[in-house]
C-alpha atoms as a PDB file:
ATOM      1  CA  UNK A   1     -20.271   5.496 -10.194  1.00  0.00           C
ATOM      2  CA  UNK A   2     -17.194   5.427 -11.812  1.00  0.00           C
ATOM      3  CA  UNK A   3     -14.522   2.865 -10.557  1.00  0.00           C
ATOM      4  CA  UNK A   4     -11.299   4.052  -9.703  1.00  0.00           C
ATOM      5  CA  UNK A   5      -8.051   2.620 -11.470  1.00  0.00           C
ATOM      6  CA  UNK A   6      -5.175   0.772 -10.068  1.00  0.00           C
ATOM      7  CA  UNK A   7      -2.944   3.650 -10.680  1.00  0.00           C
ATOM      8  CA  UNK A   8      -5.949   6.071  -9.046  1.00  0.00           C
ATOM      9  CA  UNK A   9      -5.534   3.986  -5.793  1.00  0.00           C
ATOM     10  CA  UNK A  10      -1.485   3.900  -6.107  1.00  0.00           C
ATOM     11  CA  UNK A  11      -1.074   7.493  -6.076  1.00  0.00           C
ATOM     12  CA  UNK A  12      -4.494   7.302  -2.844  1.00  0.00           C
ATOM     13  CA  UNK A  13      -1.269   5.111  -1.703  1.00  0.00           C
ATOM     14  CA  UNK A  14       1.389   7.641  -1.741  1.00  0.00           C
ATOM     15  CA  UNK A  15      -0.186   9.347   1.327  1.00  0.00           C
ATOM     16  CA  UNK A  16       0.582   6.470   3.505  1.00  0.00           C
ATOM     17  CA  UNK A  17       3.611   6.752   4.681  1.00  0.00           C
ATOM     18  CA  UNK A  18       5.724   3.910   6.916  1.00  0.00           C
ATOM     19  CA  UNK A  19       6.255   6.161   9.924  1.00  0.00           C
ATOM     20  CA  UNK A  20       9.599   4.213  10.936  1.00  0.00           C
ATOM     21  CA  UNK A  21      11.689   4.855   7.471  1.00  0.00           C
ATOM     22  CA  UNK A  22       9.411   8.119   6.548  1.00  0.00           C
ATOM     23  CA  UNK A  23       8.652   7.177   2.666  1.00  0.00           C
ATOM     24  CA  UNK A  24       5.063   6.274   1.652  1.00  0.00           C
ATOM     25  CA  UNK A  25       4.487   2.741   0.916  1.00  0.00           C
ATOM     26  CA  UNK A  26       4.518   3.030  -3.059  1.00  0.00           C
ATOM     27  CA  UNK A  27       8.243   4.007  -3.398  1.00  0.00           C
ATOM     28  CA  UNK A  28       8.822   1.000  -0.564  1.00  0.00           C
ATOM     29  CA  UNK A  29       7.932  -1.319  -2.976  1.00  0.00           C
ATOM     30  CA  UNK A  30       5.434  -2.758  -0.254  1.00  0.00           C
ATOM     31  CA  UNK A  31       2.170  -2.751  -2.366  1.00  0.00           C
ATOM     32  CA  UNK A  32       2.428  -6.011  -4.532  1.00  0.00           C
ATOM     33  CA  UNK A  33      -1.023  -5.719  -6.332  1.00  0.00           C
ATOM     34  CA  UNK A  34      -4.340  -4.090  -6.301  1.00  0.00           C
ATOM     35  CA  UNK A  35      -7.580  -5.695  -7.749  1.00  0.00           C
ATOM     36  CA  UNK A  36     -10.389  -3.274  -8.436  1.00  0.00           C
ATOM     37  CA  UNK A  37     -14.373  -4.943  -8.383  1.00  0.00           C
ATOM     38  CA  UNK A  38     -17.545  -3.385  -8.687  1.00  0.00           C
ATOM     39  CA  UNK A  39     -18.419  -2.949  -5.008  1.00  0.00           C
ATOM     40  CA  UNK A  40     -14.404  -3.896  -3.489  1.00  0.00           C
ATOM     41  CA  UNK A  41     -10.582  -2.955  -3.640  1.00  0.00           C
ATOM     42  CA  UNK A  42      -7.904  -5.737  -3.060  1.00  0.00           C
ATOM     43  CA  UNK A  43      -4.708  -4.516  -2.165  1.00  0.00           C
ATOM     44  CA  UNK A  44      -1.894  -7.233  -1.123  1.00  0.00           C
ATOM     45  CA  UNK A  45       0.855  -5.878   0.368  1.00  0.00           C
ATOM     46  CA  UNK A  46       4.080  -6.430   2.941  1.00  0.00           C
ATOM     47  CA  UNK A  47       5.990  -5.114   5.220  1.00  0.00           C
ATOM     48  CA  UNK A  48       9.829  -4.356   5.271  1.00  0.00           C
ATOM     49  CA  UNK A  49      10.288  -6.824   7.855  1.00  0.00           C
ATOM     50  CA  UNK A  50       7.647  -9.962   9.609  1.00  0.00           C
ATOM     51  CA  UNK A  51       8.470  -8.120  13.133  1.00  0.00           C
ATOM     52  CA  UNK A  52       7.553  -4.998  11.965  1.00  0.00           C
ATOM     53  CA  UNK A  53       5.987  -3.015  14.909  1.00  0.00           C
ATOM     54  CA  UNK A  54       3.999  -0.777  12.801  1.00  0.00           C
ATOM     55  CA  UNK A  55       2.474  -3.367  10.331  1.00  0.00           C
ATOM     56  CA  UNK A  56      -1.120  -2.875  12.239  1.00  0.00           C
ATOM     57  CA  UNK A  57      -1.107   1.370  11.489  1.00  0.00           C
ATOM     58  CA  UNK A  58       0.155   0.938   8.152  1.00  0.00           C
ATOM     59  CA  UNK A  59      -2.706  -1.274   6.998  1.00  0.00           C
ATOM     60  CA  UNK A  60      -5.652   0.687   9.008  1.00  0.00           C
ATOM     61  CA  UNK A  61      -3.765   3.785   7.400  1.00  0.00           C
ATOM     62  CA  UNK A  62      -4.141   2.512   4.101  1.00  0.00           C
ATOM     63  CA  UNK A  63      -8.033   0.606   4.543  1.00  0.00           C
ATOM     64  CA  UNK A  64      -8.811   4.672   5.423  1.00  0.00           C
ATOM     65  CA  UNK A  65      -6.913   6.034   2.952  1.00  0.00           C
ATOM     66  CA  UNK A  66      -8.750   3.898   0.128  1.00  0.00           C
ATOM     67  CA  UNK A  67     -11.775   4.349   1.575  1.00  0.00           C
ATOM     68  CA  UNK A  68     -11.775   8.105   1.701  1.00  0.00           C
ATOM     69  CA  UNK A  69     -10.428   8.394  -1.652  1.00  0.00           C
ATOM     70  CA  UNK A  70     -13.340   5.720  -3.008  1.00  0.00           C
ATOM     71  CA  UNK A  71     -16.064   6.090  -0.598  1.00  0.00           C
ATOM     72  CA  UNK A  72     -18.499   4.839  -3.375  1.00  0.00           C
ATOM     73  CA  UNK A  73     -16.439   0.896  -2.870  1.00  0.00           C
ATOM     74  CA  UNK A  74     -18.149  -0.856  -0.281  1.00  0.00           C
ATOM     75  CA  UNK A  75     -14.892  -3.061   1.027  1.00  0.00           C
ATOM     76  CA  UNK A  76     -12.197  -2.438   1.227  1.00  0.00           C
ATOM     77  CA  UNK A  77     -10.002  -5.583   1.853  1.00  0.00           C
ATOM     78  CA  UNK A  78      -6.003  -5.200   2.871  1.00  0.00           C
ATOM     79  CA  UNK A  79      -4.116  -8.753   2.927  1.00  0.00           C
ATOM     80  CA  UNK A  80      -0.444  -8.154   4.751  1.00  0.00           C
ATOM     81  CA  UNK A  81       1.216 -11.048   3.057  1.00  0.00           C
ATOM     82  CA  UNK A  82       4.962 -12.282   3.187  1.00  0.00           C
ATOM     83  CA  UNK A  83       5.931 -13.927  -0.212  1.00  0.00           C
ATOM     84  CA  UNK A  84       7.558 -13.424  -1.708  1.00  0.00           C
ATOM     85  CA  UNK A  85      10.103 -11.262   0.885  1.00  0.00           C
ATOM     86  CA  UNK A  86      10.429  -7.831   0.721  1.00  0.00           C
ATOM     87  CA  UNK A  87      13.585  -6.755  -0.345  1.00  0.00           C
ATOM     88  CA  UNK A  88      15.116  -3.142  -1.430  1.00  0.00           C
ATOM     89  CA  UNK A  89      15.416  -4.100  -5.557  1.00  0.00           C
ATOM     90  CA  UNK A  90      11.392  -3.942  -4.436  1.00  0.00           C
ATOM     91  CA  UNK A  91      11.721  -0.073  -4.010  1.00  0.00           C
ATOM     92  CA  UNK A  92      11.179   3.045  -6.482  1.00  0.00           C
ATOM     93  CA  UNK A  93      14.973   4.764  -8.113  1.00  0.00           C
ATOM     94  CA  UNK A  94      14.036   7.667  -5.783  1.00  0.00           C
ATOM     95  CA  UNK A  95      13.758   5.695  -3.072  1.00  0.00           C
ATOM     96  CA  UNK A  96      16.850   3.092  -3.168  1.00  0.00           C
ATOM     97  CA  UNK A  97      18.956   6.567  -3.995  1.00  0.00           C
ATOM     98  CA  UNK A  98      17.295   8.320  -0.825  1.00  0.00           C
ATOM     99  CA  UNK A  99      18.505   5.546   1.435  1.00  0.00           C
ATOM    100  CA  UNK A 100      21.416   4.018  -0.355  1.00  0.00           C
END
């Protein structure tokens, strides 16, 4: 079995799009790291915003997403975390042109 890279499971990533702004996560600038083990993926990650209503869909869209793009990785673990803050210098070019 061949482990897959952190820039593998970044562009796994680009499928999972925030449903409120309608731009995957990647280009949000909401994926802060990704750790890659033997039998586990780490991803940390944020939201836009702490009262985000869609924060619970986002991360079971993204535990699926990994694990159907490396079904040989046993865990995959998703940590919403909140420092540092999100904030727009956080998104792709692409993106921060798109909305501004």
């Amino acid at each position: 079995m061949s482990l897959p890279t952190e820039e593998d499971v970044l562009t796994a990533l680009r499928d999972v799009v925030d449903p409120e702004l309608g731009m995957n996560i990647v280009d949000l600038g909401l994926v802060y790291g990704i750790t890659i083990e033997a039998d586990r993926i780490h991803i940390q990650m944020t939201m836009t915003t702490p009262a985000c209503p869609m924060s619970g869909l986002i991360v079971d869209n993204v535990r699926e997403t990994v694990a159907a793009f490396a079904p040989d990785v046993a865990e995959i673990e998703v940590d919403l975390v909140w420092d540092p803050p999100w904030h727009p210098g956080l998104m792709s070019d692409g993106a921060r042109t798109l909305f501004g």
